[in-house]
Protein backbone atom coordinates (compact mmCIF):
# COMPACT_ATOMS: atom_id res chain seq x y z
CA UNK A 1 1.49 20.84 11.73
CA UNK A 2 -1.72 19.67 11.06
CA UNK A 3 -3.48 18.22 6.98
CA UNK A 4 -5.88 20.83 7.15
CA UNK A 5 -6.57 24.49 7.69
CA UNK A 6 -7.65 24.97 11.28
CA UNK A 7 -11.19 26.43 9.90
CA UNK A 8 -11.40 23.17 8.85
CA UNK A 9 -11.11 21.95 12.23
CA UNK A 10 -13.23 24.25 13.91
CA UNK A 11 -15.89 24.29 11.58
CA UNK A 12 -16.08 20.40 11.96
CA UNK A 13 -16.04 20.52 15.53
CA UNK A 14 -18.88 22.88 15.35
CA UNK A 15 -21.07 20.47 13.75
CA UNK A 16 -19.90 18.12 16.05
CA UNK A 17 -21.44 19.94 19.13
CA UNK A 18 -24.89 20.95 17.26
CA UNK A 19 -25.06 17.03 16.98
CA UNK A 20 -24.39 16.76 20.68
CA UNK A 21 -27.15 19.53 21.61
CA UNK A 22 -29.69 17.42 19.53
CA UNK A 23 -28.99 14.64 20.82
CA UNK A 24 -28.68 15.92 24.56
CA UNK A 25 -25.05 15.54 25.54
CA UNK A 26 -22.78 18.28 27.26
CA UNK A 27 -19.63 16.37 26.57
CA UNK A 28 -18.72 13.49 24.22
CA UNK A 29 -15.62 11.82 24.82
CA UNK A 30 -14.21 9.80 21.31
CA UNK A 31 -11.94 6.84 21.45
CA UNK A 32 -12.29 5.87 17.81
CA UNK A 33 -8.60 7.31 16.15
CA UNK A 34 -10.62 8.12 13.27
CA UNK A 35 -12.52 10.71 14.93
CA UNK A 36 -10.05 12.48 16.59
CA UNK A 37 -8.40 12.87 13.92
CA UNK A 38 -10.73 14.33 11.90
CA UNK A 39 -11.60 16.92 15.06
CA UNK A 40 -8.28 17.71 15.43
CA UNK A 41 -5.79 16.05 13.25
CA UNK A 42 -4.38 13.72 15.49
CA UNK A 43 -2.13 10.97 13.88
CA UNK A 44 -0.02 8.55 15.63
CA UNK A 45 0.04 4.91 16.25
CA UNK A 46 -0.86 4.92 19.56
CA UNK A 47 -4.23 3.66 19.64
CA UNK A 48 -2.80 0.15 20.95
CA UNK A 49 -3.28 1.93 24.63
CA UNK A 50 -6.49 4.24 25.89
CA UNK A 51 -6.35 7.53 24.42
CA UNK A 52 -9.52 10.34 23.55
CA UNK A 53 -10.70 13.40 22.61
CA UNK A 54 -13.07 15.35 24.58
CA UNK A 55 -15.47 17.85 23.12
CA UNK A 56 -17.75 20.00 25.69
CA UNK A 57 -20.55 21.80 24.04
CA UNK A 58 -19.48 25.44 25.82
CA UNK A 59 -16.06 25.01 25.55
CA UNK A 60 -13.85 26.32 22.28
CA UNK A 61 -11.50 23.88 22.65
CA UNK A 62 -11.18 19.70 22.53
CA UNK A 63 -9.09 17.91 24.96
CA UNK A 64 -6.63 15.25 23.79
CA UNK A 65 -6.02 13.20 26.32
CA UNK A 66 -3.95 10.31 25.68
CA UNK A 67 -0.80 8.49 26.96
CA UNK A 68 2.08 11.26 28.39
CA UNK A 69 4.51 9.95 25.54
CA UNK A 70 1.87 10.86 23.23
CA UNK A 71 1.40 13.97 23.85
CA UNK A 72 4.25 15.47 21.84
CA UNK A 73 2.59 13.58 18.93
CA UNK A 74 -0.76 15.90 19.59
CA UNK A 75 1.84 18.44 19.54
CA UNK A 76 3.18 18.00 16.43
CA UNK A 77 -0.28 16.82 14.20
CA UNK A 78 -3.28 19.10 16.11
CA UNK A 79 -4.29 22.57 15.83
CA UNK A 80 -4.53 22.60 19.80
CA UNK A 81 -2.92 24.77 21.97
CA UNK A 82 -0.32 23.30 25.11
CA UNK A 83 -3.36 23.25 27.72
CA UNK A 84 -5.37 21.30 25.82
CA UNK A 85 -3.08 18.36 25.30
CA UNK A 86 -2.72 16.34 28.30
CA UNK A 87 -0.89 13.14 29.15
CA UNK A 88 -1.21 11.02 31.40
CA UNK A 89 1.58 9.00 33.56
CA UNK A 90 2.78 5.88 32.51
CA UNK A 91 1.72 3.91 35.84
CA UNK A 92 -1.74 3.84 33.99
CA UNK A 93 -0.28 1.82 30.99
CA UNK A 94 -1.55 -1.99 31.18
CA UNK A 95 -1.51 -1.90 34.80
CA UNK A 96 -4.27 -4.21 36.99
CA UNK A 97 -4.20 -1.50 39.73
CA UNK A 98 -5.80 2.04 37.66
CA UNK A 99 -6.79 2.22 34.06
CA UNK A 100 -6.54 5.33 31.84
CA UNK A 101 -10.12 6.21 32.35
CA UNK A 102 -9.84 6.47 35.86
CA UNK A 103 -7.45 9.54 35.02
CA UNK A 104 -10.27 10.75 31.95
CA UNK A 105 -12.86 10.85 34.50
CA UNK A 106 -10.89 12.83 36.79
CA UNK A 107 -9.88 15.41 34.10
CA UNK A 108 -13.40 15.91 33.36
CA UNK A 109 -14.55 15.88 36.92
CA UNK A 110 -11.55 18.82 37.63
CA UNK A 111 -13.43 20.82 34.46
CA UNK A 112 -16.51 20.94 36.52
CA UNK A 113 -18.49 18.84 33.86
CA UNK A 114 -18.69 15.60 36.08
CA UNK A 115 -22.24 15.37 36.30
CA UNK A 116 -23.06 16.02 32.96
CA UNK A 117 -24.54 13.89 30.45
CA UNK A 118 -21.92 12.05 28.47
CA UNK A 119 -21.31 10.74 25.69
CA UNK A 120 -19.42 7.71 24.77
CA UNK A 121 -18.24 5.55 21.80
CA UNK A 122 -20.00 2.30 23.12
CA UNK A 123 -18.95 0.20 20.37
CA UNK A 124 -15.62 1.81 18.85
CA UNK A 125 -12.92 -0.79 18.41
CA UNK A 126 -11.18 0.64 21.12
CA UNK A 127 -13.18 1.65 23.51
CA UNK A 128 -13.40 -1.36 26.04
CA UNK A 129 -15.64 -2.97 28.32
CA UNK A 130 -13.31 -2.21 31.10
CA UNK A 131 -12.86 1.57 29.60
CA UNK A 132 -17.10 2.26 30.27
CA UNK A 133 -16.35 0.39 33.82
CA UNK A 134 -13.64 2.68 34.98
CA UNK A 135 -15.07 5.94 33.43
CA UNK A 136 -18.37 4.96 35.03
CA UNK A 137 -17.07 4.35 38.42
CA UNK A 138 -14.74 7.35 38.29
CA UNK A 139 -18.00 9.98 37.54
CA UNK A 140 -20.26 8.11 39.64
CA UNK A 141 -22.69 10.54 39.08
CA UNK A 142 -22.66 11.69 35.45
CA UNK A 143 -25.48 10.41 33.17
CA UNK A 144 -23.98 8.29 30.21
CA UNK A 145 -25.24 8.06 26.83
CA UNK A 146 -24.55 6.03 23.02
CA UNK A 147 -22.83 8.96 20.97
CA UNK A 148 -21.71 5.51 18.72
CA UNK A 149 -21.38 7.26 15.25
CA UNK A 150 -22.30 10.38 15.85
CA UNK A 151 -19.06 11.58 14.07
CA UNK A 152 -18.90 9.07 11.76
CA UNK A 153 -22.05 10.65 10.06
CA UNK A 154 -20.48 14.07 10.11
CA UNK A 155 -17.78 12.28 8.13
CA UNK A 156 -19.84 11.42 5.49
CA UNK A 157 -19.71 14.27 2.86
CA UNK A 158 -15.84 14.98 2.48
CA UNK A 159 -14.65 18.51 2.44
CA UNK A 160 -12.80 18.86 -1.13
CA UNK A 161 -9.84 18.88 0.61
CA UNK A 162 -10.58 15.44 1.46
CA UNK A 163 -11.56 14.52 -1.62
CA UNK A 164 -7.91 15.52 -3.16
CA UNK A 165 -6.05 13.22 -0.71
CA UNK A 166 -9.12 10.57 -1.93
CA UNK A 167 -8.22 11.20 -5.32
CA UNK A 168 -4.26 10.76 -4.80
CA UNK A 169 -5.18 7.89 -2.89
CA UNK A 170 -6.31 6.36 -6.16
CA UNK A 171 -3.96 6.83 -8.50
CA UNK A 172 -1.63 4.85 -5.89
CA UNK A 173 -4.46 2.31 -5.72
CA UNK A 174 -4.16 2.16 -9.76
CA UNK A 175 -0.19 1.55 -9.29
CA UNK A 176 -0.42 -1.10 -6.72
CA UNK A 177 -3.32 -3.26 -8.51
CA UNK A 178 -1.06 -3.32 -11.26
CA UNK A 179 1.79 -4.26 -9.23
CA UNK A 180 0.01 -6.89 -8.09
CA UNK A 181 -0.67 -8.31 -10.99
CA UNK A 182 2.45 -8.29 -12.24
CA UNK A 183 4.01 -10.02 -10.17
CA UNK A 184 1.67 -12.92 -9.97
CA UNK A 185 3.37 -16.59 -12.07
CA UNK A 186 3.58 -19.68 -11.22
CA UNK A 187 6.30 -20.43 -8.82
CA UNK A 188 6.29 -16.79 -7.26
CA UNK A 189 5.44 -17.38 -3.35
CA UNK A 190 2.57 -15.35 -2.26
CA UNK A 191 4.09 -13.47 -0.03
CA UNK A 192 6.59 -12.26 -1.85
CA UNK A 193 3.90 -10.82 -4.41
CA UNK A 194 2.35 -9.68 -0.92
CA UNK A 195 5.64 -7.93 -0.29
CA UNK A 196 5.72 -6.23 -3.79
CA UNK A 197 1.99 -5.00 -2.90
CA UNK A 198 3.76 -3.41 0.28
CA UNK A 199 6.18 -1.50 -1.45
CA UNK A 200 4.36 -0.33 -3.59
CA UNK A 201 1.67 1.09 -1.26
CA UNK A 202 4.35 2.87 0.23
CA UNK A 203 6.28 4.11 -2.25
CA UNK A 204 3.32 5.96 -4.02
CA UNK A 205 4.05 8.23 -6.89
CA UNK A 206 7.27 10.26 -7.35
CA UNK A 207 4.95 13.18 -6.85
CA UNK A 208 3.35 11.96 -3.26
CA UNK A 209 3.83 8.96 -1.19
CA UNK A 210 1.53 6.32 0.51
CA UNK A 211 0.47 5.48 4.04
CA UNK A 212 -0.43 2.03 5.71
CA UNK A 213 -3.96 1.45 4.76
CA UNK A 214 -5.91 0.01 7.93
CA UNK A 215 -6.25 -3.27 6.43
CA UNK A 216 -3.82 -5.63 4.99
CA UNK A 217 -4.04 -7.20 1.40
CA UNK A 218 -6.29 -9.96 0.69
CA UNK A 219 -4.66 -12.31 -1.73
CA UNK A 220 -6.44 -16.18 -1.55
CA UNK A 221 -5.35 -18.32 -4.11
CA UNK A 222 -7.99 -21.25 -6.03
CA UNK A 223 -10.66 -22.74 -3.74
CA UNK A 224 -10.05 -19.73 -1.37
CA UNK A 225 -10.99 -17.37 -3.54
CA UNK A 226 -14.37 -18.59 -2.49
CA UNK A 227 -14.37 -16.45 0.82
CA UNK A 228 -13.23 -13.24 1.68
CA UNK A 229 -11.07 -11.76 4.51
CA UNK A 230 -8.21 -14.30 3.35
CA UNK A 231 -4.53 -12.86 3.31
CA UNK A 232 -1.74 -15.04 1.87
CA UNK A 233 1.05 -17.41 2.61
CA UNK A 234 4.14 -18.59 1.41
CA UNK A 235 3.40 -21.50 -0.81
CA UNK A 236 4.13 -20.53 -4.39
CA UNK A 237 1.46 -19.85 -6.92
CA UNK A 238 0.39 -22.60 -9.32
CA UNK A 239 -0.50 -22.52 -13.25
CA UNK A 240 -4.09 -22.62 -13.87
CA UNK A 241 -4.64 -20.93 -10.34
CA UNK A 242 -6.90 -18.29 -10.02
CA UNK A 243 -6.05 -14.86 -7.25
CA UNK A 244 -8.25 -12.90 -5.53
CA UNK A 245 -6.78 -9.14 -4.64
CA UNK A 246 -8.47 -7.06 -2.65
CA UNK A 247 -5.79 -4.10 -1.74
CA UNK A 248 -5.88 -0.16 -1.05
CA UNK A 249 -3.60 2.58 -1.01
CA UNK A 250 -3.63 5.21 1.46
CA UNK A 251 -2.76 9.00 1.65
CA UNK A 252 -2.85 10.67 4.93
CA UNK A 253 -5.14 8.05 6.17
CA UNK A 254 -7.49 8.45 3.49
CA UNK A 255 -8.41 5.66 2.06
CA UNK A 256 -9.11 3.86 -1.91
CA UNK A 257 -9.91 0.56 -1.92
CA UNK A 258 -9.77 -1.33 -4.98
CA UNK A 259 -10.36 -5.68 -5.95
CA UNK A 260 -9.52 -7.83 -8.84
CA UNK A 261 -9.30 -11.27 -10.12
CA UNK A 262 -6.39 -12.48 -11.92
CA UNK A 263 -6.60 -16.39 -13.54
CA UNK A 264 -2.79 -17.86 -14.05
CA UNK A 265 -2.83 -20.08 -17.34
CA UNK A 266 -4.27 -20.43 -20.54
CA UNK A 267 -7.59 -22.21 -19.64
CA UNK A 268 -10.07 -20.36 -16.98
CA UNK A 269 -12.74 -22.28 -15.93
CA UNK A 270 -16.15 -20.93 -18.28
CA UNK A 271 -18.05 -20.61 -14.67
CA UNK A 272 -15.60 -17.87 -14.06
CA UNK A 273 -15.42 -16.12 -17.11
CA UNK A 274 -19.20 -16.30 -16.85
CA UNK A 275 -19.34 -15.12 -13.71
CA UNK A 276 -16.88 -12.09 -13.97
CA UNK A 277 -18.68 -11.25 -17.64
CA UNK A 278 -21.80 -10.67 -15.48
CA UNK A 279 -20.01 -9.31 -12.57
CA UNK A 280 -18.26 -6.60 -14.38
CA UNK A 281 -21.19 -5.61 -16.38
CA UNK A 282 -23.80 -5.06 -13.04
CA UNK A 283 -20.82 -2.80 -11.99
CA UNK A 284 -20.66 -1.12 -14.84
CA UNK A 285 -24.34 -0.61 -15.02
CA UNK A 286 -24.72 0.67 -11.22
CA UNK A 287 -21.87 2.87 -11.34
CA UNK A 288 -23.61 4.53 -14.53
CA UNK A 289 -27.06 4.42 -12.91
CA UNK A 290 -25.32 6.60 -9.47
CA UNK A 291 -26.78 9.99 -8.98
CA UNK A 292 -27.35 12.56 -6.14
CA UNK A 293 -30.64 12.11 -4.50
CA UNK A 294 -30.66 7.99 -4.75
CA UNK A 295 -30.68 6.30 -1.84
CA UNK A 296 -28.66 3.75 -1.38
CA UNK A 297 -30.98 1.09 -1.31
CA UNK A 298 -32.13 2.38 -5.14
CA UNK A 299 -28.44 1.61 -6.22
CA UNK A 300 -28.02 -1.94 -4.75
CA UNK A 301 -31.20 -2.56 -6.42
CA UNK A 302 -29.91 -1.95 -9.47
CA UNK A 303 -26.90 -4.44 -8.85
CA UNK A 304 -29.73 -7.01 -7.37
CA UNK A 305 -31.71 -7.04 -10.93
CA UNK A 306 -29.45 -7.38 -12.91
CA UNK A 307 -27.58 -10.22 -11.55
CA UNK A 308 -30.54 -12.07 -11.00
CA UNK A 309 -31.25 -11.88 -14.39
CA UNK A 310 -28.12 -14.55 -14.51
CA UNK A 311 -29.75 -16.77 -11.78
CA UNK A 312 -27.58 -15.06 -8.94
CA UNK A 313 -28.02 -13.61 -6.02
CA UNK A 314 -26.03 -11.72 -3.82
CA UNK A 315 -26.69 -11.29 -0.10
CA UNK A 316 -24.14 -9.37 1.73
CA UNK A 317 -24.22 -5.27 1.00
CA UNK A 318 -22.62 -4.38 -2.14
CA UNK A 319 -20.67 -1.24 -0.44
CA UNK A 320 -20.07 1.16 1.89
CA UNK A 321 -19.06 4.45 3.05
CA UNK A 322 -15.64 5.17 3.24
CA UNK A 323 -12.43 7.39 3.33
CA UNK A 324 -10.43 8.45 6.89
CA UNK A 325 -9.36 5.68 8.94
CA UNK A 326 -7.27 3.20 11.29
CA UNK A 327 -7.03 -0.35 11.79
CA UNK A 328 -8.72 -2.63 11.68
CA UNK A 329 -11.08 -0.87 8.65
CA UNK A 330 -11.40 1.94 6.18
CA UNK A 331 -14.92 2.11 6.51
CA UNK A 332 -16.97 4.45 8.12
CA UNK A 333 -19.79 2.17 9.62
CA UNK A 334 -22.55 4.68 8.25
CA UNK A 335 -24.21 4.30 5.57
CA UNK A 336 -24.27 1.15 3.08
CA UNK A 337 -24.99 0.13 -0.25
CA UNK A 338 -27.92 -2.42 0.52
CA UNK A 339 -31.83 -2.65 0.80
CA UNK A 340 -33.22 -0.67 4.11
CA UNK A 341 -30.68 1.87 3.52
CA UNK A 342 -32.38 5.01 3.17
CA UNK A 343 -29.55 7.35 3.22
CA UNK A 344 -29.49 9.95 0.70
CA UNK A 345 -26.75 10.23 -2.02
CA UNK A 346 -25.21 13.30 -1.72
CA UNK A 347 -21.55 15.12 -3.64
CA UNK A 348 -18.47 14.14 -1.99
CA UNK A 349 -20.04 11.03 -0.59
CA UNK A 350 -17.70 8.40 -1.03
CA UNK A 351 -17.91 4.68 -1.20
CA UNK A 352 -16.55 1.54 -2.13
CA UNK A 353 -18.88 -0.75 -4.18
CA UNK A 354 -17.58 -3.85 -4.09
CA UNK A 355 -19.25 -6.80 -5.46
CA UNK A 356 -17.38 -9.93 -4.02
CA UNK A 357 -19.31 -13.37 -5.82
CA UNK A 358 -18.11 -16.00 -3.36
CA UNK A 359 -19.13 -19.31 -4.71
CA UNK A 360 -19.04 -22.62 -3.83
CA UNK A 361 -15.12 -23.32 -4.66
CA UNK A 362 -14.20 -20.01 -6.45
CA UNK A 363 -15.11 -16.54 -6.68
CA UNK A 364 -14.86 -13.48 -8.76
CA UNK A 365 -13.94 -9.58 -7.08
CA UNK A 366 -14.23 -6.78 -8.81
CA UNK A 367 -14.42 -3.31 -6.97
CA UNK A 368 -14.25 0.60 -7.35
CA UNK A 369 -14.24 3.18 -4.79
CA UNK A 370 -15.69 6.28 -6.24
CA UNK A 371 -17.51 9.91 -5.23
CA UNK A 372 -20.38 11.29 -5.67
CA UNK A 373 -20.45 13.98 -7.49
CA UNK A 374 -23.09 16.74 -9.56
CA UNK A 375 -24.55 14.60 -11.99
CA UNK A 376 -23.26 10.88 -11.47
CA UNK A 377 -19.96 9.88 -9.99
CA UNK A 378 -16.09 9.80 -10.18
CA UNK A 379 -13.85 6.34 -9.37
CA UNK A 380 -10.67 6.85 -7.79
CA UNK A 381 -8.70 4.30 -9.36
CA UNK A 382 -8.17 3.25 -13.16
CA UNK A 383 -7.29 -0.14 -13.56
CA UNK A 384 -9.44 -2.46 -16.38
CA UNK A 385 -12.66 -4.33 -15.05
CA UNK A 386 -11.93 -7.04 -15.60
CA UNK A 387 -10.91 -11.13 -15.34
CA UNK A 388 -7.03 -10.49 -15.90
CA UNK A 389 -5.99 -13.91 -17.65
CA UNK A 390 -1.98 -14.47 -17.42
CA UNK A 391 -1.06 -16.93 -19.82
C-alpha cells in the first residue's frame, strides 16, 4: 500500500520525464533510495545491496529492479503493477564473478532501449564506481549521461501531503529535544541519554509514531562541542559541562531536524551565553526576514550581517533543503542557504537553517527546520531558542 495517492505518483513521474526530455535522456536509471521512493513509494532497507528504478520517457510505467528478496517489499510499498517489479537472483549478491548491473543492463537491453542515452546517478551514495563499470560494459553501446539530481530538484517544493508528514515530523522533533534535555545531569552516561533520544524518536505521539531518521544523534559533550558530526559515548556527563544536540524525528521518511545547547551547572561560561544571545537572535531575525521570492543567498545574508555586527563570522552554509530521505542524510543536496545560491524561495520549500558556531574549544547550536509558506514561513518544531542552563 503505498503513502500517497497514485496521482501523486504519476504526476511526479511525469515531471520526472519532461526533465529527462530537456535534458536529452530516454531512460534514467536512480539508485538514490530517496528517489525511488518518491517515484514510486518504495521503502525498505535494502539499499545495503544494488537496487534501482528505471524510468523510460515512452513508457507509463517505472521498473523496480532490485534484489529478488526485495521484490515483495516493492510489492507491498509501490503503486506498480507485478511486471514491473523485477528481482534479480541472489548469485548477483556480493559476488566477484557478476554484479547487479550486469543483470540492469540486460533488463534494459531486453526492453529494446540499449542504445539509448542514459541516465545515471553518478554521485548517489550508492551508486558505485564498480556499478557505472558493469552497467557500462553490459550496454556497450548506449550513450551515458550525469542525471545527478535531477530528482532531487523535483523534490524541492513538497506536495501538501508532504508537508503534513513534515509537520508531524515536528511535533515528534519537539518531544524528543525535550527528552533530551531532560535527561541530561551529571553522572547520566551519554549513551544512555542517547538511548532515551532513541525511544523517543520512535515512540512518537500516541496519535502517530516515528521512523529512523537517516542520521544518528549528535550529542558532544565540553571541548567537543567545538565540532560537529560528533555522536556520544559512554562516559557520564559532568557538572559545569556543556551538550551539543543535534537530533530529528522522522515520519514516513520525512524528515525535521532540530539542534540545541544545554549547559549543566550553575555557572556558563559568559563567551557562551554571549555567543548563544547573538546566535539565537540572527535566527530569530532571518527566520522573520524569510519570504517567497528571496533567494537563498538574500537570507544567509541576513544571518552574515548581523553576526558580524558581534565580530563573527560564519563560513559554512547556514542551511539546506530538506525533507524525504535515507542514510546517511536528510538533505536533499539542492539548494542551500549560502552566498552564490540563487535559487528562488518558493511555498512548501523546506529547509533546515541551522547555525552551528564552532569555536575554538566550545560551540553554541541552535536550529529550526521550517517551510515556506505565502507570506513568510512556518517551523516544524516548538521547543525554546535558546541556551538551556540545568542547574
Amino acid at each position: 500500500m503505498t503513502l500517497f495517492a497514485e496521482a501523486e505518483y504519476r504526476e511526479r513521474i511525469d515531471r520526472a520525464r519532461q526533465s529527462m526530455v530537456k535534458a536529452g535522456m530516454e531512460v534514467l536509471v536512480l539508485a538514490d533510495p530517496a528517489n525511488m521512493n518518491y517515484l514510486t513509494g518504495y521503502d525498505g532497507w535494502s539499499f545495503y545491496v544494488p537496487q534501482c528504478v528505471v524510468v523510460a520517457v515512452d513508457e507509463d510505467m517505472p521498473l523496480w529492479i532490485g534484489r529478488g528478496m526485495d521484490a515483495a517489499g516493492a510489492r507491498h510499498t509501490t503503486f506498480l503493477d507485478n511486471n514491473s517489479i523485477i528481482g534479480y537472483p541472489d548469485r548477483y549478491v556480493q559476488s566477484v564473478e557478476r554484479h547487479p548491473m550486469n543483470f540492469v543492463g540486460d533488463v534494459i537491453r531486453e526492453r529494446g532501449w540499449g542504445k539509448r542515452t542514459i541516465g545515471l546517478e553518478m554521485d548517489a551514495y550508492y551508486f558505485t564506481a564498480r556499478a557505472y563499470a558493469e552497467l557500462s560494459r553490459t550496454l556497450g553501446d548506449a550513450k551515458f549521461v550525469n542525471a545527478d539530481l535531477l530528482v532531487n530538484w523535483l523534490r524541492l517544493v513538497k506536495s501538501d501531503a508532504e508537508i503534513t508528514l513534515m509537520r508531524q515530523a515536528g511535533v515528534i522533533a519537539g518531544r524528543v529535544m525535550r527528552t533530551a534535555i531532560a535527561k541530561l545531569a551529571p553522572g547520566v552516561r551519554e549513551c544512555d541519554a542517547v538511548a532515551a533520544v532513541y525511544y523517543a524518536q520512535m515512540a512518537g505521539t500516541e496519535e502517530f509514531g516515528g521512523d529512523y531518521p537517516s542520521i544518528v544523534p549528535m550529542m558532544p559533550t565540553g571541548e567537543k562541542t567545538s565540532a560537529p558530526h560528533l555522536t556520544w559515548t559512554d562516559a557520564p556527563y559532568e557538572d559545569e559541562q556543556m551538550v551539543n544536540l543535534e537530533l530529528a524525528a522522522c515520519r514516513h521518511r520525512y524528515h525535521c531536524p532540530i539542534a540545541r545547547t544545554a549547559y549543566l551547572g550553575s555557572r556558563p561560561p559568559e563567551k557562551l551565553v554571549a555567543l548563544a544571545e547573538h546566535t539565537v537572535e540572527g535566527l530569530n531575525l532571518t527566520l522573520d526576514a524569510i519570504r517567497p521570492g528571496m533567494r537563498a543567498e538574500e537570507v544567509e545574508l541576513i544571518w552574515r550581517r548581523h553576526i558580524a555586527k558581534a565580530g563573527l563570522e560564519k563560513e559554512s552554509r547556514i542551511g539546506y533543503a530538506m525533507g524525504l530521505n535515507y542514510p546517511p542524510d536528510w538533505g536533499e543536496h539542492t539548494a542551500s542557504l549560502r552566498p552564490g545560491d540563487r535559487t528562488v524561495l518558493e511555498k512548501n520549500m523546506t529547509f533546515h537553517m541551522i547555525l552551528g558556531m564552532w569555536m575554538d574549544d566550545y560551540g553554541f547550536e541552535c536550529s529550526e527546520s521550517f517551510r515556506v509558506d505565502e507570506g513568510g514561513c512556518e517551523t516544524f518544531a516548538d521547543v525554546e531558542r535558546k541556551l538551556f542552563v540545568k542547574k
